[in-house]
N, C-alpha and C. Protein backbone atom coordinates (compact mmCIF):
# COMPACT_ATOMS: atom_id res chain seq x y z
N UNK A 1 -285.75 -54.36 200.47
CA UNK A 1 -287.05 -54.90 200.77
C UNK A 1 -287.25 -54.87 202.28
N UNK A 2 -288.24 -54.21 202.27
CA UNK A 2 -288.91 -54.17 204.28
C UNK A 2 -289.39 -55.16 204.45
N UNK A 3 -289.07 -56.22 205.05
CA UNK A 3 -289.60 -57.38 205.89
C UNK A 3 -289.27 -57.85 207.54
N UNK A 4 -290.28 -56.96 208.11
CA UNK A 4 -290.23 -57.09 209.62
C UNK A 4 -290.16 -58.27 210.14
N UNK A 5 -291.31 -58.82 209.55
CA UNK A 5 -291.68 -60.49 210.14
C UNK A 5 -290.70 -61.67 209.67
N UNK A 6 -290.23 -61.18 208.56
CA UNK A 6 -289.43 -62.22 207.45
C UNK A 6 -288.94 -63.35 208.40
N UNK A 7 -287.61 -63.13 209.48
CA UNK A 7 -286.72 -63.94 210.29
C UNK A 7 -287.44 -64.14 211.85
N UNK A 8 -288.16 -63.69 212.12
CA UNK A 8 -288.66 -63.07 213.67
C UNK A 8 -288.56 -64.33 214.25
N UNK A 9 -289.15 -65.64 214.20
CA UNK A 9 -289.51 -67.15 214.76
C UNK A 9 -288.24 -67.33 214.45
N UNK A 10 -286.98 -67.64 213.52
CA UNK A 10 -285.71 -67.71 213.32
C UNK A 10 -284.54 -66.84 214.54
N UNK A 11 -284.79 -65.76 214.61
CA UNK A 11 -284.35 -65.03 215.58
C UNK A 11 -284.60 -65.34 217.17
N UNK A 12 -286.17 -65.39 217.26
CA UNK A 12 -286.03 -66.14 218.88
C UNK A 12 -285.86 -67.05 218.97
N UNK A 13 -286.04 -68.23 217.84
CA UNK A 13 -285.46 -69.96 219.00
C UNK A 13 -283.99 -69.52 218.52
N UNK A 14 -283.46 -68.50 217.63
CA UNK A 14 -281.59 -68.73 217.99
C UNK A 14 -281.58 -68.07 219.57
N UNK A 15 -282.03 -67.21 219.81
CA UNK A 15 -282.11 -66.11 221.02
C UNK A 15 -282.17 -67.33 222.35
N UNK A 16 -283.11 -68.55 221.95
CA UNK A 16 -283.11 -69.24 223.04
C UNK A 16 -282.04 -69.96 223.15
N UNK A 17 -281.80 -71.16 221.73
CA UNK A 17 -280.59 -71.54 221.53
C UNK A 17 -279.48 -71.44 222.23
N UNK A 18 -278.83 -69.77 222.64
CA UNK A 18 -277.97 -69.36 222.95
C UNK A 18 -278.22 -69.21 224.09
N UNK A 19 -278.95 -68.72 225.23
CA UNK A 19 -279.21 -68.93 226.30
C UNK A 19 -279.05 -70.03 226.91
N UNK A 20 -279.39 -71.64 226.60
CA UNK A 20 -278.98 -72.75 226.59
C UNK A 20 -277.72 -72.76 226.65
N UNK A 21 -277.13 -72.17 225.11
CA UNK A 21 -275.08 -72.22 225.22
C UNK A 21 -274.53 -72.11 226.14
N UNK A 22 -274.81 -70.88 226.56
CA UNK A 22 -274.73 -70.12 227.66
C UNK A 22 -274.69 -71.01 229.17
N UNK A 23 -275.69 -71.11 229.46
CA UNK A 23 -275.95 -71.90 230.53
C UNK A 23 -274.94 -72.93 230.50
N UNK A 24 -275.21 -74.01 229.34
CA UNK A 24 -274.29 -75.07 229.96
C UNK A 24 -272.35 -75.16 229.40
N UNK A 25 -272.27 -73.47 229.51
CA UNK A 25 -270.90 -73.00 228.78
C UNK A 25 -270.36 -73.70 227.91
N UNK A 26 -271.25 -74.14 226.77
CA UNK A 26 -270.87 -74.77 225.82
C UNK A 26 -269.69 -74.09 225.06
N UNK A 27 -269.70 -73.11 224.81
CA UNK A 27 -268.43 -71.57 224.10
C UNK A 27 -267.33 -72.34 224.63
N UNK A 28 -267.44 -71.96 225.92
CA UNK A 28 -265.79 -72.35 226.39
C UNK A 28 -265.72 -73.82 226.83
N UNK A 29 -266.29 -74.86 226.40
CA UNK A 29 -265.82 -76.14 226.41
C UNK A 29 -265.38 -77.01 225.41
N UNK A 30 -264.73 -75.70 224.64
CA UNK A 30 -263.78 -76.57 223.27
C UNK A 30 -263.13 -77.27 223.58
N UNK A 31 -262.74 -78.52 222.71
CA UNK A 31 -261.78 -79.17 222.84
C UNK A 31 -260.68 -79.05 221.74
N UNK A 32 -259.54 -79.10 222.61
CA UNK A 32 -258.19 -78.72 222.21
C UNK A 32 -257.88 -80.31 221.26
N UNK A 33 -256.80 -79.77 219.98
CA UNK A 33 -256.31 -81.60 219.86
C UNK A 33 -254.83 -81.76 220.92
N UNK A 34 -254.96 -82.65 221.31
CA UNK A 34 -254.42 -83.64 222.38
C UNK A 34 -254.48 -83.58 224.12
N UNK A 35 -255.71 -82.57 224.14
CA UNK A 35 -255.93 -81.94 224.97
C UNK A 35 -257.45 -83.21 225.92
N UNK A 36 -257.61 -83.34 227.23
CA UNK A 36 -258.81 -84.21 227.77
C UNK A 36 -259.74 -82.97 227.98
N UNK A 37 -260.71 -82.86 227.92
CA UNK A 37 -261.44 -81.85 228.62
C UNK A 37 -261.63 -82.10 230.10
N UNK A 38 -261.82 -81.14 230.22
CA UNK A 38 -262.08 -81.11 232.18
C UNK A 38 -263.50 -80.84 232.20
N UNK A 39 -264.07 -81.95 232.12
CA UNK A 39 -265.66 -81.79 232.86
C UNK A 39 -265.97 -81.23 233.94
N UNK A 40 -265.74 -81.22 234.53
CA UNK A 40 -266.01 -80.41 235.96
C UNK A 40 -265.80 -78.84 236.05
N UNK A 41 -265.17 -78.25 235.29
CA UNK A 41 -264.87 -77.06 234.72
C UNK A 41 -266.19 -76.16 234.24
N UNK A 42 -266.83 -77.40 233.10
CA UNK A 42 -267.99 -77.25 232.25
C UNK A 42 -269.43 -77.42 232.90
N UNK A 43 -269.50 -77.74 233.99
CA UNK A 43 -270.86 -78.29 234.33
C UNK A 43 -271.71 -77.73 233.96
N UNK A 44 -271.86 -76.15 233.94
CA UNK A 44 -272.98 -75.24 233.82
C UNK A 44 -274.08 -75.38 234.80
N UNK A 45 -275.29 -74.67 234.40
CA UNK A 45 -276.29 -74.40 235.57
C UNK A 45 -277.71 -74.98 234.78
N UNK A 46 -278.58 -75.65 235.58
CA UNK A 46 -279.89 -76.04 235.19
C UNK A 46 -280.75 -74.71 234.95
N UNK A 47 -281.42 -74.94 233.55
CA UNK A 47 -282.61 -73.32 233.82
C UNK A 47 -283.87 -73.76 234.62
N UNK A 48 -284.36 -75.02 234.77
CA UNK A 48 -285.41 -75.08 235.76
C UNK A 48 -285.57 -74.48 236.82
N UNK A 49 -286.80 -73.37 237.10
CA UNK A 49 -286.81 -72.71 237.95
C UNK A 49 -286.12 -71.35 238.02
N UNK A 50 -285.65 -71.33 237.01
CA UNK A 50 -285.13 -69.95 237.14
C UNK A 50 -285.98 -68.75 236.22
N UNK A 51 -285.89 -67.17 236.56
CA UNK A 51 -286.65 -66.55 235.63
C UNK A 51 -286.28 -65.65 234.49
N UNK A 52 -286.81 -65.83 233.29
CA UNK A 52 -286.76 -64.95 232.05
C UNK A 52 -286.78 -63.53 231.89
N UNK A 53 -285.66 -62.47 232.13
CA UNK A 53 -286.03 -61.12 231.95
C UNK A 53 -286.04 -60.76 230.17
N UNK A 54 -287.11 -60.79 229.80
CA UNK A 54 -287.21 -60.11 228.22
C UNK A 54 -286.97 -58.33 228.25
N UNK A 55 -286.30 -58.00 227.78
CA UNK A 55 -286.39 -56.59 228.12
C UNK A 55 -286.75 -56.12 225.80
N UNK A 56 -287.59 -55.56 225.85
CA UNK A 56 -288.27 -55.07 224.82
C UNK A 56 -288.91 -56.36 224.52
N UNK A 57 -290.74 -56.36 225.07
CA UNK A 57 -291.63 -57.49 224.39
C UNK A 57 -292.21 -56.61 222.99
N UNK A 58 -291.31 -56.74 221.95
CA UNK A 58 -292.18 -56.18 221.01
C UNK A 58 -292.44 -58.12 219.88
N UNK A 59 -292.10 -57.30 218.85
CA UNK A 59 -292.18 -58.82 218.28
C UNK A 59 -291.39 -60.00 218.32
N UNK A 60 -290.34 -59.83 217.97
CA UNK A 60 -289.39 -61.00 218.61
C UNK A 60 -289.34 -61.36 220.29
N UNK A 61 -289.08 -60.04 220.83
CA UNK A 61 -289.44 -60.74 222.37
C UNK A 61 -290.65 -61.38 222.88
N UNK A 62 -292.02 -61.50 222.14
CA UNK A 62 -293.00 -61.84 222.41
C UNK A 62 -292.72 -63.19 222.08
N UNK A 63 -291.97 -63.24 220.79
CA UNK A 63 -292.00 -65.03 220.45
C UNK A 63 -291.15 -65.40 221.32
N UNK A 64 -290.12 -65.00 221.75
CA UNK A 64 -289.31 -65.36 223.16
C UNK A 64 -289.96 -65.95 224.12
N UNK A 65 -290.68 -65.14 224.34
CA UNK A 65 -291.82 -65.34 225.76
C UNK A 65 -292.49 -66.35 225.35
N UNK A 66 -293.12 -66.65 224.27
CA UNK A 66 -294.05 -68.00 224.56
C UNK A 66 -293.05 -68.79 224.22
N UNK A 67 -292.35 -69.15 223.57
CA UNK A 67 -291.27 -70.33 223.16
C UNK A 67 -290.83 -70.49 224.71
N UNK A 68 -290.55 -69.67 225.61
CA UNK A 68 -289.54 -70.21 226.80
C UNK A 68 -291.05 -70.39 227.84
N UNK A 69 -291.98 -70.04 227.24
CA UNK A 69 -293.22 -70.88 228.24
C UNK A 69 -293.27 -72.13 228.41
N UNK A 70 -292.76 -73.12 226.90
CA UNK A 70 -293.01 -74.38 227.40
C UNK A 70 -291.96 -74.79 228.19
């Protein structure tokens, strides 16, 4: 079954989702068992102010683009 549109709004807020991860290196701030985490390690970076390269605005990148407008 061809369904272009089916996931598209599903696909960009994960697309943003992960950008977020990203940023505040959530991936690599597992915690180990018996292990403290090292906060300071983890801080990550604020996205305020910073800018969005979409590279292909077709349909999913378009919902990209307005979702990371607000």
């Amino acid at each position: 079954m061809n369904t272009p549109h089916g996931n598209s709004i599903t696909t960009a807020e994960h697309a943003i989702a992960m950008m977020f991860a990203l940023a505040r290196q959530i991936p690599a701030a597992t915690i180990h068992a018996g292990r403290e985490m090292e906060k300071s390690r983890f801080m990550g970076v604020e996205l305020t102010g910073k800018t969005l390269g979409i590279v292909g605005c077709g349909n999913i990148g378009s919902i990209v683009a307005e979702r990371a407008t607000a």
